[in-house]
N, C-alpha and C. Protein backbone atom coordinates (compact mmCIF):
# COMPACT_ATOMS: atom_id res chain seq x y z
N UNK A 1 -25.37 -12.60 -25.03
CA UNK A 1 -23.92 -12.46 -25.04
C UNK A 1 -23.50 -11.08 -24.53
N UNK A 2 -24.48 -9.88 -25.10
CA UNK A 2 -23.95 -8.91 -24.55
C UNK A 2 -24.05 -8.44 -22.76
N UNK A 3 -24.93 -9.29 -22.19
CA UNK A 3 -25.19 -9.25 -20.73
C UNK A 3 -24.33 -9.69 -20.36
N UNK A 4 -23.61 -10.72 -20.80
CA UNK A 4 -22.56 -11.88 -20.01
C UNK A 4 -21.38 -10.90 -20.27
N UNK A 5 -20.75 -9.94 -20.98
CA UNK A 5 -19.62 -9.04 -21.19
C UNK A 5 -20.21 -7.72 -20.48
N UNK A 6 -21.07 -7.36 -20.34
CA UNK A 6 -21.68 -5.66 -19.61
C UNK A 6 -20.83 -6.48 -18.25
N UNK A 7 -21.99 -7.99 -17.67
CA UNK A 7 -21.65 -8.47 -16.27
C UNK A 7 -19.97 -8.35 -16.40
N UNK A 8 -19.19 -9.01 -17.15
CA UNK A 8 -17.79 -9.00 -16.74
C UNK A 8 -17.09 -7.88 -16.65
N UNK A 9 -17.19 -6.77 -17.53
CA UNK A 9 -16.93 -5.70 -17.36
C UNK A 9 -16.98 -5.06 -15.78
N UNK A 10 -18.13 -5.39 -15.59
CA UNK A 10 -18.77 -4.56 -14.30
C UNK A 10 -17.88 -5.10 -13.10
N UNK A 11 -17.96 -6.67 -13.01
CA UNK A 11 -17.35 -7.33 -11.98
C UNK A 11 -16.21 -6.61 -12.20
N UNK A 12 -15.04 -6.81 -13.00
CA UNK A 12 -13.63 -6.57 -13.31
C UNK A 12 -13.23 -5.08 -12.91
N UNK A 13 -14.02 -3.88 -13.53
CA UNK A 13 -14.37 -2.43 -12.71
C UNK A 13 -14.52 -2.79 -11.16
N UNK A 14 -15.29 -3.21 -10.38
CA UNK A 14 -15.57 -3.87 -8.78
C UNK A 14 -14.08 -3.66 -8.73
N UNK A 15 -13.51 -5.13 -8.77
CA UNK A 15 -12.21 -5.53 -8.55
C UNK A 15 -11.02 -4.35 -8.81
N UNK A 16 -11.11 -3.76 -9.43
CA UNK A 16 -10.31 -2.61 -9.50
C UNK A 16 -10.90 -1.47 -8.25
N UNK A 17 -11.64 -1.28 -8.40
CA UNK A 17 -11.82 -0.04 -7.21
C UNK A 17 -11.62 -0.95 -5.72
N UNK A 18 -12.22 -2.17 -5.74
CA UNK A 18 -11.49 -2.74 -4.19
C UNK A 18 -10.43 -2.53 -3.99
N UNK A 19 -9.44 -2.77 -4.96
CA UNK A 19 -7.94 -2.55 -5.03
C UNK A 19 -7.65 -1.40 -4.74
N UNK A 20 -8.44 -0.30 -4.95
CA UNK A 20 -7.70 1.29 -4.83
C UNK A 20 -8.60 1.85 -3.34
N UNK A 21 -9.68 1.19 -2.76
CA UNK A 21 -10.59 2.04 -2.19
C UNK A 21 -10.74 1.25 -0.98
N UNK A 22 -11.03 1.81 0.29
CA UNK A 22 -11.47 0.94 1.42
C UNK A 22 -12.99 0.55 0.98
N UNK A 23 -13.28 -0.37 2.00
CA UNK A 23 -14.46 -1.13 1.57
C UNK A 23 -15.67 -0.01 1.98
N UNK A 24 -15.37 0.35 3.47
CA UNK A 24 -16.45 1.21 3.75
C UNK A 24 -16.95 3.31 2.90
N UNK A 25 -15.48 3.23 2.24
CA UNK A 25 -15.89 4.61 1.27
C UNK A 25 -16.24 4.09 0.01
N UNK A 26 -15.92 2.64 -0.52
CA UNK A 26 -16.89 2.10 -1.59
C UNK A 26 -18.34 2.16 -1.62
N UNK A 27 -18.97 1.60 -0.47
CA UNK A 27 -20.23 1.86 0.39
C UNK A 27 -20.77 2.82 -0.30
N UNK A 28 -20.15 4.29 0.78
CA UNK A 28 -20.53 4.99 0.52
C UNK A 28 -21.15 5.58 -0.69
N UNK A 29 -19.75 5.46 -1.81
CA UNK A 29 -20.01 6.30 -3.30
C UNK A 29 -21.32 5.72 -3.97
N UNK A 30 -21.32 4.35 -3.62
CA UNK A 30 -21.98 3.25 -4.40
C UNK A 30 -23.61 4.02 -3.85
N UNK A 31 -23.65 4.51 -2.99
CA UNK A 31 -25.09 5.08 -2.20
C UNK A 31 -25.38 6.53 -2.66
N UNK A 32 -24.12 7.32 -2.62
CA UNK A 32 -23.96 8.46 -2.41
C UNK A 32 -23.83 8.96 -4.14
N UNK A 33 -23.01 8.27 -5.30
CA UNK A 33 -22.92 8.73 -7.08
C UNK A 33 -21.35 9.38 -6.24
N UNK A 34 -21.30 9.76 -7.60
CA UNK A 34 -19.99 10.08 -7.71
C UNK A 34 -19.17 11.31 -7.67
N UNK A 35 -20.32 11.80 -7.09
CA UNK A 35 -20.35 13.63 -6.99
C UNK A 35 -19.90 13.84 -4.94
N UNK A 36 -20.24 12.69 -4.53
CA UNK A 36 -19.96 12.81 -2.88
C UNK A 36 -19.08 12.84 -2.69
N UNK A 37 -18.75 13.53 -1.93
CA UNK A 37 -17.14 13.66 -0.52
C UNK A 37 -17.26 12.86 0.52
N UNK A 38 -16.13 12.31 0.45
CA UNK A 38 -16.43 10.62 1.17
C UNK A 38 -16.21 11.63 2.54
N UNK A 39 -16.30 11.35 3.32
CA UNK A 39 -15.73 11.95 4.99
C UNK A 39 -14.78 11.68 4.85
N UNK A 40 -13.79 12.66 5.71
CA UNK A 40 -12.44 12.26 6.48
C UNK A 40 -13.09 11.67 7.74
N UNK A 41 -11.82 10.46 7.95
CA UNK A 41 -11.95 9.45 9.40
C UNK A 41 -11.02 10.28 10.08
N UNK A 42 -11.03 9.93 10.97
CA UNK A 42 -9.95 10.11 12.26
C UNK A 42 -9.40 8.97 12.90
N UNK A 43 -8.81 8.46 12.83
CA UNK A 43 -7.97 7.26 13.60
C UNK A 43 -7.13 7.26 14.58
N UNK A 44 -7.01 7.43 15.98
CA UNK A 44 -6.46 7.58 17.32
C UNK A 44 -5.66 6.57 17.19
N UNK A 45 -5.22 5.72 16.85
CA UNK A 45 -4.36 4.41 17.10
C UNK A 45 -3.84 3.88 15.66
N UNK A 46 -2.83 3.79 14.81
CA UNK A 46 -3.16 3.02 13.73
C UNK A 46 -0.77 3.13 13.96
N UNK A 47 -0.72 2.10 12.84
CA UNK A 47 0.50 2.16 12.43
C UNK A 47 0.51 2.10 11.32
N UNK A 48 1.75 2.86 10.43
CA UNK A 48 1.94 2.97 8.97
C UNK A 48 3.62 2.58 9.33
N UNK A 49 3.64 1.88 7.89
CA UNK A 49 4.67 1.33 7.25
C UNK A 49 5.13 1.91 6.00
N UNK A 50 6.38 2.46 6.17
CA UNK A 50 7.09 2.73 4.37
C UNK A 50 8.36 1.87 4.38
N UNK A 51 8.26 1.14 3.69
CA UNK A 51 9.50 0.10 2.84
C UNK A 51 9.65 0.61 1.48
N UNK A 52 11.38 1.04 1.07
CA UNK A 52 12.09 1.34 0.16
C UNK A 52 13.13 0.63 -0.04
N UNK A 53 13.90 0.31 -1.44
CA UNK A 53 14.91 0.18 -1.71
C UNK A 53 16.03 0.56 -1.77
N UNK A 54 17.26 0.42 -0.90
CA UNK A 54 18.55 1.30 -0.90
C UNK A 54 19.13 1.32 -2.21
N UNK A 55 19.90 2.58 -2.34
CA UNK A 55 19.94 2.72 -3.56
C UNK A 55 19.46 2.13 -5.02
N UNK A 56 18.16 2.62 -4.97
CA UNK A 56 17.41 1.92 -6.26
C UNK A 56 17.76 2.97 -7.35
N UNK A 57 17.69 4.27 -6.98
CA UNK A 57 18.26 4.75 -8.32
C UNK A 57 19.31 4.52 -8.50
N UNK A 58 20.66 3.89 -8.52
CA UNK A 58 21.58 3.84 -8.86
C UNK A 58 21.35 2.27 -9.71
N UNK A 59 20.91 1.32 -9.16
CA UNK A 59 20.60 -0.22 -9.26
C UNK A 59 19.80 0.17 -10.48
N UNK A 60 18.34 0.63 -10.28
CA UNK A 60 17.65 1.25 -11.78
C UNK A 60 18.20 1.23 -13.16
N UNK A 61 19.25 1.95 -13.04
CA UNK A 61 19.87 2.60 -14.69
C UNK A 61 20.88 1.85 -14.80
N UNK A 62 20.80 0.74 -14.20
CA UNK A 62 21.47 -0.83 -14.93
C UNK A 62 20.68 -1.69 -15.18
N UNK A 63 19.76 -1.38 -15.18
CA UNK A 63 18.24 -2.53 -15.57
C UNK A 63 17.68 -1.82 -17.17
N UNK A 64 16.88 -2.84 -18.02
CA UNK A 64 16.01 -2.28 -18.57
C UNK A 64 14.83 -1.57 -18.55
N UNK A 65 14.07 -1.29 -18.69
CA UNK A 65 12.97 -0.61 -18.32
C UNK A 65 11.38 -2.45 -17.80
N UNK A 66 11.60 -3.19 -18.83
CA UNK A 66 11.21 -4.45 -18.51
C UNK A 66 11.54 -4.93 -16.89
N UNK A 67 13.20 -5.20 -16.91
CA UNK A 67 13.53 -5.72 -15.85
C UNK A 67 13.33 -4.92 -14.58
N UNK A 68 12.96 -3.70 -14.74
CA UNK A 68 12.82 -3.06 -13.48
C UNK A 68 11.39 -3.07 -12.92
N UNK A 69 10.36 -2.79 -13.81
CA UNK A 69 9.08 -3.25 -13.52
C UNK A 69 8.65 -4.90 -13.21
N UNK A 70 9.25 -5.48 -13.29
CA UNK A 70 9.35 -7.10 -13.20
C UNK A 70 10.01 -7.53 -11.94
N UNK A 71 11.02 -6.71 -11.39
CA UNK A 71 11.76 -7.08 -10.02
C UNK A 71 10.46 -6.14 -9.37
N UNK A 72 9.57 -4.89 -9.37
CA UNK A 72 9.36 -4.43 -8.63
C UNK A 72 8.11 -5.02 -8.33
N UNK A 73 7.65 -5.63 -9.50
CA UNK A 73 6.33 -6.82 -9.36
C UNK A 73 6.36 -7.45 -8.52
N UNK A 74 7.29 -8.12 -9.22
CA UNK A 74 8.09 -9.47 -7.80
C UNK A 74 7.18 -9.05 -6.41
N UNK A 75 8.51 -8.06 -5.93
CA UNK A 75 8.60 -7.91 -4.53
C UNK A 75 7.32 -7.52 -3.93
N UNK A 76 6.80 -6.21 -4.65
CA UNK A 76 5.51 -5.94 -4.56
C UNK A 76 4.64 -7.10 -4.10
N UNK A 77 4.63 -7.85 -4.80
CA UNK A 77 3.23 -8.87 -5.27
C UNK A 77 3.71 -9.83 -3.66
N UNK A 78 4.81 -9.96 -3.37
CA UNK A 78 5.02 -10.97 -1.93
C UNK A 78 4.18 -9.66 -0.83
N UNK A 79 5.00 -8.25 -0.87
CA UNK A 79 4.22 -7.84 0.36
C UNK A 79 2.94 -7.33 -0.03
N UNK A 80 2.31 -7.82 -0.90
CA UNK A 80 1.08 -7.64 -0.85
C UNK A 80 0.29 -8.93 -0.46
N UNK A 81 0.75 -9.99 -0.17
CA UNK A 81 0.31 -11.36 0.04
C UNK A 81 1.02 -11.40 1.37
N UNK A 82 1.93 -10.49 2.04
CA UNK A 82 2.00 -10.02 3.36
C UNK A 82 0.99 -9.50 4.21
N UNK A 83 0.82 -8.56 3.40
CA UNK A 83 -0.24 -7.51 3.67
C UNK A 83 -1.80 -8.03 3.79
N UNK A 84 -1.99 -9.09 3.08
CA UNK A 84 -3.51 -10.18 3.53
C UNK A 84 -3.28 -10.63 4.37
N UNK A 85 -2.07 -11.49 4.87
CA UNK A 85 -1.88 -12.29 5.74
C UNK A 85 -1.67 -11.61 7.30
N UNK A 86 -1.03 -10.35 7.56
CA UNK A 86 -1.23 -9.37 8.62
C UNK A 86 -2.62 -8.61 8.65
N UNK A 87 -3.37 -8.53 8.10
CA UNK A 87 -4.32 -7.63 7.99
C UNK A 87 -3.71 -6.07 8.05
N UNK A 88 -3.14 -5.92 6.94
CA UNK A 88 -2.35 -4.71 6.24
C UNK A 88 -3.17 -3.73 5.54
N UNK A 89 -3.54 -2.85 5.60
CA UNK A 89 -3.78 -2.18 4.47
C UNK A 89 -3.03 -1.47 3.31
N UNK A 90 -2.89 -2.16 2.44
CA UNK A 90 -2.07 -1.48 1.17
C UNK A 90 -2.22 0.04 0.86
N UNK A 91 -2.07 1.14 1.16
CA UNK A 91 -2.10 2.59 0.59
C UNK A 91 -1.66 2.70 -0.19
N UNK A 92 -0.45 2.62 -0.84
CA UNK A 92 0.07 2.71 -2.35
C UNK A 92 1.25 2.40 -2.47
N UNK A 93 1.58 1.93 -3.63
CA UNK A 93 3.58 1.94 -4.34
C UNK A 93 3.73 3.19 -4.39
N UNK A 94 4.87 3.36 -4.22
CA UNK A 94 5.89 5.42 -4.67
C UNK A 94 6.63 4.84 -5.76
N UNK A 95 7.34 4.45 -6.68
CA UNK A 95 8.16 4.25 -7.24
C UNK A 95 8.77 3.13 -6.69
N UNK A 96 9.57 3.19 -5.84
CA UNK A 96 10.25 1.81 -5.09
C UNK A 96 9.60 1.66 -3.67
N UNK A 97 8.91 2.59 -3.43
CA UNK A 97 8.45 2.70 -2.12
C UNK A 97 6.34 1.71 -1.78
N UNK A 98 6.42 1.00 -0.82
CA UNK A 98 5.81 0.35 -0.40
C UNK A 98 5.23 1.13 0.95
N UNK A 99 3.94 1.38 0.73
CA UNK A 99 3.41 2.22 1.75
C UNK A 99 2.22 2.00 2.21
N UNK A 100 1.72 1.44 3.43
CA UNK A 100 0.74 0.52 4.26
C UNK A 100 0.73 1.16 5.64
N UNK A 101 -0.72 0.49 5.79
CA UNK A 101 -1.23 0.82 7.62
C UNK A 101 -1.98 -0.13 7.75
N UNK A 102 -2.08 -0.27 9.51
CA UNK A 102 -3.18 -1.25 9.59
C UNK A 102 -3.65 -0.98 11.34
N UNK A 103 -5.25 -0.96 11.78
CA UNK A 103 -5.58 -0.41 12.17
C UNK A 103 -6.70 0.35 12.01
N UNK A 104 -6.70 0.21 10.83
CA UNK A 104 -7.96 1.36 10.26
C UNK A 104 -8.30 1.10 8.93
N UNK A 105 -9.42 0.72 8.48
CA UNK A 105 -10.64 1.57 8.89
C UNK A 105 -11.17 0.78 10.21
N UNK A 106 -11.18 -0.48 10.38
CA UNK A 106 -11.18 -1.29 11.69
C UNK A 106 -10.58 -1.12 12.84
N UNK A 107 -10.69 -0.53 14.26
CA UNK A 107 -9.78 -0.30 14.84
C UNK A 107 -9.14 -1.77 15.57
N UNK A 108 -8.05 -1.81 16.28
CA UNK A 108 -7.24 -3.27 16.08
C UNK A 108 -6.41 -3.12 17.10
N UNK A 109 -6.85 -3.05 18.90
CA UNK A 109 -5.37 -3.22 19.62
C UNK A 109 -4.37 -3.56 19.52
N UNK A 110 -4.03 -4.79 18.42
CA UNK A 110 -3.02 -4.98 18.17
C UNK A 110 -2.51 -5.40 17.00
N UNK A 111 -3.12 -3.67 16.09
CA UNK A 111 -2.46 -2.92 15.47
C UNK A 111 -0.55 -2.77 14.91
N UNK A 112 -0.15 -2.32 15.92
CA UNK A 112 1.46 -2.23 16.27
C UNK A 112 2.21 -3.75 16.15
N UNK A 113 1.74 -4.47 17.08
CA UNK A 113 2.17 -6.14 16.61
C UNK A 113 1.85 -6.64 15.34
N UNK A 114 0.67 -6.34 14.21
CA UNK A 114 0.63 -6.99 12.72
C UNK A 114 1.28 -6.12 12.24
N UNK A 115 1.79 -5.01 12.45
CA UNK A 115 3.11 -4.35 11.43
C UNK A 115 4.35 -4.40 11.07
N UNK A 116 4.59 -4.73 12.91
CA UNK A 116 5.92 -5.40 13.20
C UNK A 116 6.58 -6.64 12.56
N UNK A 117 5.28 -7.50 12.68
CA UNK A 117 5.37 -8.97 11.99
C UNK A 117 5.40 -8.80 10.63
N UNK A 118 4.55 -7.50 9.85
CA UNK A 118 4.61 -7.55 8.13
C UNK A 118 6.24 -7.10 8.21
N UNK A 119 6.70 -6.42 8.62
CA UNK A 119 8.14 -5.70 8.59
C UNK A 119 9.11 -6.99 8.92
N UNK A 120 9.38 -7.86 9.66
CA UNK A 120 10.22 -8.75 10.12
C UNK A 120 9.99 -9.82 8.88
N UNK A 121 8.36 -10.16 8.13
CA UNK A 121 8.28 -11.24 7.35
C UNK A 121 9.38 -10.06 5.95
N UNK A 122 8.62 -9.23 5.34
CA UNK A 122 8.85 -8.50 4.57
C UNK A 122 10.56 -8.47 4.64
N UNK A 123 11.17 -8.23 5.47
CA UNK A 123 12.50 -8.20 5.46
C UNK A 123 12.59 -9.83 5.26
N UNK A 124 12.57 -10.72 6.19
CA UNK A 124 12.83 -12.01 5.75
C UNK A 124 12.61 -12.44 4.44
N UNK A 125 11.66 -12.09 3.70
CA UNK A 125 11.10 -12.35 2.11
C UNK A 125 11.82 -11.66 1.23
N UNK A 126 12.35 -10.59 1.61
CA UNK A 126 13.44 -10.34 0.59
C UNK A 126 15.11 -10.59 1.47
N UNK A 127 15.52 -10.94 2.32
CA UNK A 127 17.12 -10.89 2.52
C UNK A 127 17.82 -11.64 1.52
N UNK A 128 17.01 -12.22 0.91
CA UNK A 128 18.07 -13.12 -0.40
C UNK A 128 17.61 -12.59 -1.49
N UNK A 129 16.77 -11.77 -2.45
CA UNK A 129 16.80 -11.50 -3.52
C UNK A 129 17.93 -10.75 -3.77
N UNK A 130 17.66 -10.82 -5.23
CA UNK A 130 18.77 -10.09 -6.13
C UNK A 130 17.89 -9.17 -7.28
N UNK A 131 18.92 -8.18 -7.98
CA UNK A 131 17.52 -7.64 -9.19
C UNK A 131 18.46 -8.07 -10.32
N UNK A 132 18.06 -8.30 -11.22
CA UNK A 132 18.09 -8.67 -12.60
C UNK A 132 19.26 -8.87 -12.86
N UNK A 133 20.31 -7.83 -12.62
CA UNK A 133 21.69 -7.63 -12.68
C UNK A 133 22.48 -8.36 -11.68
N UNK A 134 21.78 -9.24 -11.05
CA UNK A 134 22.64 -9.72 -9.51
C UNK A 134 22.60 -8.88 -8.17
N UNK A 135 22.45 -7.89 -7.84
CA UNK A 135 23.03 -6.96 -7.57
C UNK A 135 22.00 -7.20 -6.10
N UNK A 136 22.43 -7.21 -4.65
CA UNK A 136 21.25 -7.63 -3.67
C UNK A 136 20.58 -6.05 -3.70
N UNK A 137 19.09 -7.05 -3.20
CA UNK A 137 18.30 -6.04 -3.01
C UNK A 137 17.82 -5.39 -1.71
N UNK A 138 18.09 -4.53 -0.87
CA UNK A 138 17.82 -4.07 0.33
C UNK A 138 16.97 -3.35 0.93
N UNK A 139 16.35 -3.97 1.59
CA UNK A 139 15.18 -2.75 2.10
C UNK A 139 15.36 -1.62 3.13
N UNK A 140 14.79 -0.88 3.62
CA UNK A 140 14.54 0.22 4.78
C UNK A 140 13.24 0.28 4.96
N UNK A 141 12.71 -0.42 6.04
CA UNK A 141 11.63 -0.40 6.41
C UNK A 141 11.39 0.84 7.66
N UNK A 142 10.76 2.23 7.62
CA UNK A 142 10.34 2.68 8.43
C UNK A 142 8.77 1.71 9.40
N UNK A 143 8.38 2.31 10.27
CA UNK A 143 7.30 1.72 11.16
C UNK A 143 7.20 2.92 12.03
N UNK A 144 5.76 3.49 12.17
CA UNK A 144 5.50 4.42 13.46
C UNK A 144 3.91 4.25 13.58
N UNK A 145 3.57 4.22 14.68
CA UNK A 145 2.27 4.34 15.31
C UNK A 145 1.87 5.63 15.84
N UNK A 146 0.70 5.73 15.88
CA UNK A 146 -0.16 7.34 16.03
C UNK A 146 -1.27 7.23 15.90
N UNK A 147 -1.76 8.85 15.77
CA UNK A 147 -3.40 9.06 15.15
C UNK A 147 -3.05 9.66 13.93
N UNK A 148 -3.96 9.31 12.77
CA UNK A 148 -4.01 9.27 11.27
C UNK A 148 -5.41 10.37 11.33
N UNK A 149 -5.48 10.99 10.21
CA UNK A 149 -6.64 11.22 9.55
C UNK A 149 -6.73 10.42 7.94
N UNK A 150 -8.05 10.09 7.67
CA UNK A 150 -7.72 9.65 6.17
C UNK A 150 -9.17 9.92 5.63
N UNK A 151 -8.78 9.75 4.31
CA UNK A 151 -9.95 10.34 2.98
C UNK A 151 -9.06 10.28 2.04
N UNK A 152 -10.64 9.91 1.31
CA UNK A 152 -9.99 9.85 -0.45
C UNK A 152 -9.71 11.36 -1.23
N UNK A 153 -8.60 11.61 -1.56
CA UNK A 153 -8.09 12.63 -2.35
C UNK A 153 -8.48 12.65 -4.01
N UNK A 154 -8.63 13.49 -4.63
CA UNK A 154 -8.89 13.23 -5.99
C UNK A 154 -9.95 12.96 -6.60
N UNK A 155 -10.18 13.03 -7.69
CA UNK A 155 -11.82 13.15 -8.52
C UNK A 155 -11.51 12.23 -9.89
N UNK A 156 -10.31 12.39 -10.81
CA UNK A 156 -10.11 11.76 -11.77
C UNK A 156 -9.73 10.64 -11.40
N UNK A 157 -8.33 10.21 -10.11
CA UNK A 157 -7.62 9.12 -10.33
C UNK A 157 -7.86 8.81 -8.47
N UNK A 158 -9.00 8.96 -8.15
CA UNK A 158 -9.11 9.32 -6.37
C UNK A 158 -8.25 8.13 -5.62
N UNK A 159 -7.46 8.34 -4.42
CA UNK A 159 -6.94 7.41 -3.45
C UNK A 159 -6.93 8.04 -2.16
N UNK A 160 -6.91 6.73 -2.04
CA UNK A 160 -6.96 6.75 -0.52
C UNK A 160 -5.82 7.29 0.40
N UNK A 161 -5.70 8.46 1.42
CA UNK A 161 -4.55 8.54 1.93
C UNK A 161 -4.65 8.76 3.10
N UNK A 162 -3.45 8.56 3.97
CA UNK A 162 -3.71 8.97 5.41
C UNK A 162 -2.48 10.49 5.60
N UNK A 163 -2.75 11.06 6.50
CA UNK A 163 -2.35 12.22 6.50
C UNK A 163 -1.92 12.57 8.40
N UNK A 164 -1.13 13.27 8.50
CA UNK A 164 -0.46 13.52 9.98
C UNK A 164 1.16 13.14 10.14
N UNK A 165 0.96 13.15 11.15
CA UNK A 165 2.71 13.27 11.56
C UNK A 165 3.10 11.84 11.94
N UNK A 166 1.76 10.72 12.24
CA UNK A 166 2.86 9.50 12.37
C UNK A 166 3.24 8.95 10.71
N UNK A 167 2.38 9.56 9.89
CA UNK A 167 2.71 9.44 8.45
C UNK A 167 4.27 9.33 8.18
N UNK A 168 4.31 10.84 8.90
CA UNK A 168 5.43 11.86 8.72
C UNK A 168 6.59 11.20 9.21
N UNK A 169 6.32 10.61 10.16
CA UNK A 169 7.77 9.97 11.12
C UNK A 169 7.96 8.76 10.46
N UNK A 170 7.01 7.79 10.15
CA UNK A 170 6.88 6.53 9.75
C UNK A 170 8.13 6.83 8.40
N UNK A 171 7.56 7.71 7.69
CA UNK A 171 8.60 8.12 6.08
C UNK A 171 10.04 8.52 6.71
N UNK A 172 10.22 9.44 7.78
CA UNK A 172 11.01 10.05 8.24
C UNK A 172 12.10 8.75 8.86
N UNK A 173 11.55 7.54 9.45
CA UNK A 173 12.06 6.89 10.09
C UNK A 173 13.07 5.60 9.03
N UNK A 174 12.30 5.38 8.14
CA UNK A 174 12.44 4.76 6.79
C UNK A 174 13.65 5.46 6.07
N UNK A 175 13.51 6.19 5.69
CA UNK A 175 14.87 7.63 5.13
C UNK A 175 15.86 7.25 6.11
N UNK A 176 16.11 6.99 6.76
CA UNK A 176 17.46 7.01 7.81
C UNK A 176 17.82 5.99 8.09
């Protein structure tokens, strides 16, 4: 009995670090313990995506604390079933913010076209919601293509990030 709970444990740990880690710096650690510095990549070609909510802080502090984590599930949980279906890479939630690339760690000529398409579905998948209160829900999808660097940041809670200026514009483009 206690093998059959060590095994589930273990699997269920797996499944969590897939979720936070590319496959090929999993590799690595799994070879390397937990003391290694994964490499920084370099990526010549990739596109990143940031999708936010227009005025979510205002929409927020008419919700409960329940209902706001529950609309952000929601939405979340569709562009993340976006994000399989483009070959997306998920980088992380910000608070209301939805933040992806794809391109890399695989490189992908056409890169720029599965982002476009997560951004056009992603907008289509939400133009009719509402949050809790009625109230519609709106996105701002930035999109920019570039060269990325990326590596895992962190030792206690490590993620994955990409770093540079199409980062920069991609957020920059999103904001406006």
């Amino acid at each position: 009995m206690k093998t059959v709970l060590v095994k589930h444990e273990i699997s269920m740990s797996f499944t969590i670090i897939r979720n936070l880690l590319p496959k090929h710096v999993i590799k690595l650690l799994m070879v390397s313990g937990p003391l290694y510095k994964p490499p920084c990549d370099r990526y010549d070609s990739v596109s990143v995506l940031f999708a936010d909510i227009v005025g979510f802080t205002k929409m927020s502090s008419n919700m409960t604390p329940q209902q706001l984590v529950d609309m952000l599930n929601d939405v979340f949980s569709i562009f993340d079933r976006l994000a399989l279906q483009h070959r997306v890479h998920k980088i992380e939630t910000i608070g209301d913010c939805y933040y992806c690339a794809t391109g890399m760690p695989d490189p992908d000529p056409e890169h720029a076209d599965h982002m476009l398409r997560m951004a056009m579905d992603m907008h289509e998948a939400t133009r009719s919601f509402t949050s809790p209160t009625g109230e519609p829900v709106v996105f701002r999808i930035g999109v920019h293509s570039g060269p990325v660097v990326a590596g895992v940041v962190g030792s206690k809670m490590p993620r994955y990030h990409l770093f540079g200026r199409t980062v920069r514009l991609a957020s920059a483009l999103e904001q406006s």
